[in-house]
C-alpha atoms as a PDB file:
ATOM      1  CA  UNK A   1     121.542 159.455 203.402  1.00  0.00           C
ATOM      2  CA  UNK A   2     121.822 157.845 206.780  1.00  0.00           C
ATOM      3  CA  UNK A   3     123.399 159.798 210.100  1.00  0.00           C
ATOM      4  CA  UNK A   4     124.935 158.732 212.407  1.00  0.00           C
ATOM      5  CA  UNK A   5     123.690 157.676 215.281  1.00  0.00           C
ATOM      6  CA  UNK A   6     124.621 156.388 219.060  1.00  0.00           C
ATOM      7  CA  UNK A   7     122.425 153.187 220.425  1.00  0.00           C
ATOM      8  CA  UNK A   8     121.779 151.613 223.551  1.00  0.00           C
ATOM      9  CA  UNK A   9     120.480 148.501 222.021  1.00  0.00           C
ATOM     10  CA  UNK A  10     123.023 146.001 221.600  1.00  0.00           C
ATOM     11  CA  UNK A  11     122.720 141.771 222.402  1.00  0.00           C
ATOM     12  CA  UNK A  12     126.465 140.197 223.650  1.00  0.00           C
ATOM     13  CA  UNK A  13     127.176 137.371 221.461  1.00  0.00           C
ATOM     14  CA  UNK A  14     129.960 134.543 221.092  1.00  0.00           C
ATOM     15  CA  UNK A  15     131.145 136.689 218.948  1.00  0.00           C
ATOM     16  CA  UNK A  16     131.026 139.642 220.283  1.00  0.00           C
ATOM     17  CA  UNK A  17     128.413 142.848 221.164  1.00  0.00           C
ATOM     18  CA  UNK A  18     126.303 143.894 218.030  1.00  0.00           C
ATOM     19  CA  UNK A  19     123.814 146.216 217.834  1.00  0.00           C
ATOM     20  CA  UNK A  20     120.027 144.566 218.276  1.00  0.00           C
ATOM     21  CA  UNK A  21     118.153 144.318 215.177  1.00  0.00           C
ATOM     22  CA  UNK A  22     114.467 143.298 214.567  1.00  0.00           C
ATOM     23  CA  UNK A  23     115.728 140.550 212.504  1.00  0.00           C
ATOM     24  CA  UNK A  24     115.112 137.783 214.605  1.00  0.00           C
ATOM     25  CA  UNK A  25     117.370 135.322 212.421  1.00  0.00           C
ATOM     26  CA  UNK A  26     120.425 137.934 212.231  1.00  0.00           C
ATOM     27  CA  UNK A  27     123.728 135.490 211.767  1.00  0.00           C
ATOM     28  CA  UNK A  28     126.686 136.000 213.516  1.00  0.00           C
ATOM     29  CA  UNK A  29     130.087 137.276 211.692  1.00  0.00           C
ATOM     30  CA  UNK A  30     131.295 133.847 211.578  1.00  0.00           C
ATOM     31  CA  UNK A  31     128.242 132.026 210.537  1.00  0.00           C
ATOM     32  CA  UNK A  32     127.702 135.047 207.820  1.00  0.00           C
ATOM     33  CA  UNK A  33     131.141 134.133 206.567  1.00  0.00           C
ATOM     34  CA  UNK A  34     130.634 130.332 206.284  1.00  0.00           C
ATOM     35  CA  UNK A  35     127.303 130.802 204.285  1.00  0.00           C
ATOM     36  CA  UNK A  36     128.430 133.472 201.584  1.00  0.00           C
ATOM     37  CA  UNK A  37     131.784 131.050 201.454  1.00  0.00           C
ATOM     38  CA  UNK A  38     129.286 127.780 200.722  1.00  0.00           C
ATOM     39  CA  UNK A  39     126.784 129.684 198.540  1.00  0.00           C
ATOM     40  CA  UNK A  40     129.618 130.938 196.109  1.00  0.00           C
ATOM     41  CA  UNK A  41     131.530 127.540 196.075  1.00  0.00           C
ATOM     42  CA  UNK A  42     128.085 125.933 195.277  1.00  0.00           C
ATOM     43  CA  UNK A  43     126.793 128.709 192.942  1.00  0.00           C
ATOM     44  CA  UNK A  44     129.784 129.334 190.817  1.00  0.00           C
ATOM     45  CA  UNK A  45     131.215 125.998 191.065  1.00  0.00           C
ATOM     46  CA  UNK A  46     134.377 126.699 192.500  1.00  0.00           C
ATOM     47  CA  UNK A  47     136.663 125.220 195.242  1.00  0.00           C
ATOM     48  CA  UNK A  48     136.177 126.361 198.930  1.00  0.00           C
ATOM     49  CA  UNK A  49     139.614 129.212 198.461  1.00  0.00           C
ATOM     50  CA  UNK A  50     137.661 130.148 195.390  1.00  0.00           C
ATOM     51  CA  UNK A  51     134.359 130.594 197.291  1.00  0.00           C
ATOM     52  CA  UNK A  52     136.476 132.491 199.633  1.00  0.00           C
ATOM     53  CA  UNK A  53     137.539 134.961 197.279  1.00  0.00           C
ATOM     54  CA  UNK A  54     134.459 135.426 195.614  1.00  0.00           C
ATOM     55  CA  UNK A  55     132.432 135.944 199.486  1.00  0.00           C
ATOM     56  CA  UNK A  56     135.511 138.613 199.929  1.00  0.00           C
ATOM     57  CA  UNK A  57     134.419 140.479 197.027  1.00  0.00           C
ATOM     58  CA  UNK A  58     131.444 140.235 197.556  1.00  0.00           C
ATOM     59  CA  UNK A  59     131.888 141.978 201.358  1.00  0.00           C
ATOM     60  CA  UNK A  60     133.964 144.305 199.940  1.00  0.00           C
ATOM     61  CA  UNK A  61     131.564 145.624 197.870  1.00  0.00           C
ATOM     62  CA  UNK A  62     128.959 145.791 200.610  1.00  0.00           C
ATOM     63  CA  UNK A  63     131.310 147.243 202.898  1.00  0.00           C
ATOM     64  CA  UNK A  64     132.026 150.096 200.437  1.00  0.00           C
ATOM     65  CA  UNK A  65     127.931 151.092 200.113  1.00  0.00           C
ATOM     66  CA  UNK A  66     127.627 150.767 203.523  1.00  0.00           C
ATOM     67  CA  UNK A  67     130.510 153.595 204.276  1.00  0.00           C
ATOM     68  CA  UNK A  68     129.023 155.727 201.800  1.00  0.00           C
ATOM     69  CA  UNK A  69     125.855 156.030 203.593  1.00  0.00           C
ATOM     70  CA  UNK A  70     127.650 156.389 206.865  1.00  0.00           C
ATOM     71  CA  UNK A  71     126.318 153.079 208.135  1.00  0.00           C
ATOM     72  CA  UNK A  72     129.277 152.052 210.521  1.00  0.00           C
ATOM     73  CA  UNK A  73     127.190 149.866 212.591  1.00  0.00           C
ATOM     74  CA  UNK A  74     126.700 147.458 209.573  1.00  0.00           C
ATOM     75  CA  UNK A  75     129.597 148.068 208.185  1.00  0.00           C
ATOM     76  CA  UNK A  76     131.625 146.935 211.420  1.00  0.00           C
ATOM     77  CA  UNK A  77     129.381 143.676 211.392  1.00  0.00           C
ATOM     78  CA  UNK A  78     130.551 142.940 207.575  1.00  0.00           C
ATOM     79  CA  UNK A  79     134.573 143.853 208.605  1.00  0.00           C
ATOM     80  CA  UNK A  80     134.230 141.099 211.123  1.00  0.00           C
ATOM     81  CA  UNK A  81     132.234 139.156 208.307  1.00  0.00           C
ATOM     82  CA  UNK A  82     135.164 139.202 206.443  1.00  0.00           C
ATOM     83  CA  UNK A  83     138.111 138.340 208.908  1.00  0.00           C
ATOM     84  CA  UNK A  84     135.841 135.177 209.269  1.00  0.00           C
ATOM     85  CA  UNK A  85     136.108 134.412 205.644  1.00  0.00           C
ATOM     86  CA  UNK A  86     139.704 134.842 206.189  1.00  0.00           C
ATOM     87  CA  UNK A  87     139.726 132.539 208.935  1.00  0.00           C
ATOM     88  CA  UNK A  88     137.679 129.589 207.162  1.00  0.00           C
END
């Protein structure tokens, strides 16, 4: 299991301050959104609301893991994930 843990390493953003990873091609909340929206609309053949719905589940379900293991950090980043899929 995970702790908790404070960092000094975040980056600012356009959409906001997020802790730095090593990823170098981490997306943003809002770009995130837009490709689990397209993927599932592609994927499972469904209109763009359905893609929405399926990306929310999808999130949810991460979001859930990711509280479980105490990962706030992430699982702030996939909250903000998901009022982007709202938003599309």
């Amino acid at each position: 299991m995970n702790k908790p843990y404070v960092s000094d390493d975040f980056q600012i953003g356009p959409d906001g301050a997020y802790e730095h990873t090593d990823e170098e091609n981490t997306l943003t909340p809002k770009e995130k959104a837009k490709e689990l929206v397209d993927t599932y609309s592609y994927a499972c053949l469904l209109t763009t609301d359905g893609g929405k719905v399926a990306a929310t589940i999808a999130v949810d379900e991460i979001k859930k893991i990711l509280y479980n293991q105490n990962s706030m950090t992430r699982y702030d980043y996939w909250q903000e994930v998901k009022q982007e899929i709202q938003k599309l």
